[in-house]
Protein backbone atom coordinates (compact mmCIF):
# COMPACT_ATOMS: atom_id res chain seq x y z
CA UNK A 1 0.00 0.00 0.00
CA UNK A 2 0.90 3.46 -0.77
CA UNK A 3 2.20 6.11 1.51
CA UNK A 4 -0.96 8.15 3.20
CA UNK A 5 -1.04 11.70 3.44
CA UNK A 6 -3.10 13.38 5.97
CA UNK A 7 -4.24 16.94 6.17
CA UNK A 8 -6.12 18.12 8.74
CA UNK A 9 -7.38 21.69 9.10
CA UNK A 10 -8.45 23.05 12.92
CA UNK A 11 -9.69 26.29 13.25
CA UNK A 12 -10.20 27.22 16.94
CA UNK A 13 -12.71 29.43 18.40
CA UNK A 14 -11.16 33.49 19.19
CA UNK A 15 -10.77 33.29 22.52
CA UNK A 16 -9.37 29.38 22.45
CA UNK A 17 -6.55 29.77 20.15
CA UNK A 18 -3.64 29.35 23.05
CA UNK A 19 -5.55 26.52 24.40
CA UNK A 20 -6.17 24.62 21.08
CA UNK A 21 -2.27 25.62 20.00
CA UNK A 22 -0.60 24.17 23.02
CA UNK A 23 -3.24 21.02 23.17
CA UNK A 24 -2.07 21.06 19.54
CA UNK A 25 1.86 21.13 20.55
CA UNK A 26 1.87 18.58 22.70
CA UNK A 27 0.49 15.88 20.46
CA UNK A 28 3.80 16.14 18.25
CA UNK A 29 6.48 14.43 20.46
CA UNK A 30 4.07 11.34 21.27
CA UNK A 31 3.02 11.17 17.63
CA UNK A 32 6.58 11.30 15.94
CA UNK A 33 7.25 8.26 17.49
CA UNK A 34 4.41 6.30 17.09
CA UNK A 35 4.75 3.56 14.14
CA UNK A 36 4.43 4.43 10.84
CA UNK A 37 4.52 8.13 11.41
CA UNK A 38 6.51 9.85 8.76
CA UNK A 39 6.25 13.34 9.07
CA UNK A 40 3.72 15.37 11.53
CA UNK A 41 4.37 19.08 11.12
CA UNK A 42 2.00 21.72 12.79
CA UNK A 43 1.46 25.15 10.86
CA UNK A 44 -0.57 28.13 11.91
CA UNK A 45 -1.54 30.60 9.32
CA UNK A 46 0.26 34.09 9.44
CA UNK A 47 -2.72 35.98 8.83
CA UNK A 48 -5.56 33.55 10.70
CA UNK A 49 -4.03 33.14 14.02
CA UNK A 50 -6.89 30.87 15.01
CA UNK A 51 -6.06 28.44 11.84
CA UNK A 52 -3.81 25.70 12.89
CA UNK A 53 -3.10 22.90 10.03
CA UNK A 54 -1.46 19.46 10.58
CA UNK A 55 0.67 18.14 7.41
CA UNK A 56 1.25 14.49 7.73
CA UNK A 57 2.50 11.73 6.35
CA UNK A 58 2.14 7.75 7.07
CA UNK A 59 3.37 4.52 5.88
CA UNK A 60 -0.50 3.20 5.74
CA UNK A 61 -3.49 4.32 6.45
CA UNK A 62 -3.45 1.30 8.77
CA UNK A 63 -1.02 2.68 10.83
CA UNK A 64 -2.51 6.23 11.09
CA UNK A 65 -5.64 4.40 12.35
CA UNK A 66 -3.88 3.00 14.64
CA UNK A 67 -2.52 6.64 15.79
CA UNK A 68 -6.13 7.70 15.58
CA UNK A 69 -7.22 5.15 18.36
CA UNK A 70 -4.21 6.68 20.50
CA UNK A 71 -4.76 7.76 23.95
CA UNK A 72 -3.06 11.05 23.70
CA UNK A 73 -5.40 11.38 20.68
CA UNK A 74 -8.16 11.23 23.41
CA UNK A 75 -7.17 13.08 25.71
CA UNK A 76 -6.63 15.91 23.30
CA UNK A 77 -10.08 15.87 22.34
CA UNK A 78 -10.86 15.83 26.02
CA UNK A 79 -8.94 18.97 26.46
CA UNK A 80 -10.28 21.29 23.31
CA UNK A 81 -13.86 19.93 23.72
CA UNK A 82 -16.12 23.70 22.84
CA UNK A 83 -12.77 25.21 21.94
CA UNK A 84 -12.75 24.16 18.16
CA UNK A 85 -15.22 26.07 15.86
CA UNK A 86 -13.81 23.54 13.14
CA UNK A 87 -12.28 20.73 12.08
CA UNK A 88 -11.32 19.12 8.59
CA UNK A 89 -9.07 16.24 7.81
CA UNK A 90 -8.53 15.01 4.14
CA UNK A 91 -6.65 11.26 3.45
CA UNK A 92 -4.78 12.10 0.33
CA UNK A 93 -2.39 10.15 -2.15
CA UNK A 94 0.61 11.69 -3.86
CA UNK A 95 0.35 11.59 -7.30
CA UNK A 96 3.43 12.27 -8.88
């Protein structure tokens, strides 16, 4: 199976943003050593402070389930609960 790469868009609610960012920081460590993780970058856009997006990349979307079942996974969502207005995540295949 192919490499998977994730995208995942969280936009937090205005007066969340330093809660969702650190909730968002601390997931990193854990998750660059989990199997199969490739790459796990966090961005935050320059001009939407409240925009955070992960860039990620797997060796199989088996594996990123896997990371998806993960209790620091949990207890993130624990944490932000009402502090994300949204979230988007797109499984994506490189083409070239």
């Amino acid at each position: 199976m192919s490499k998977l790469t994730i995208v995942a868009n969280i936009h937090a609610k205005a007066d969340k943003i330093d809660l969702v960012k650190a909730a968002l920081l601390k997931l990193i460590p854990i998750t660059c050593n989990e199997a199969g993780c490739l790459q796990y970058d966090l961005h935050q856009d320059n001009g939407n402070p409240a925009h955070f997006t992960f860039y990620e990349n797997w060796e199989s979307r088996e594996l990123w389930q896997t990371h998806m079942s993960a209790p620091h996974l949990a207890a993130y969502m624990e944490a932000t609960e009402g502090a994300v207005e949204l979230f988007t995540l797109n499984e994506m295949t490189v083409i070239n």
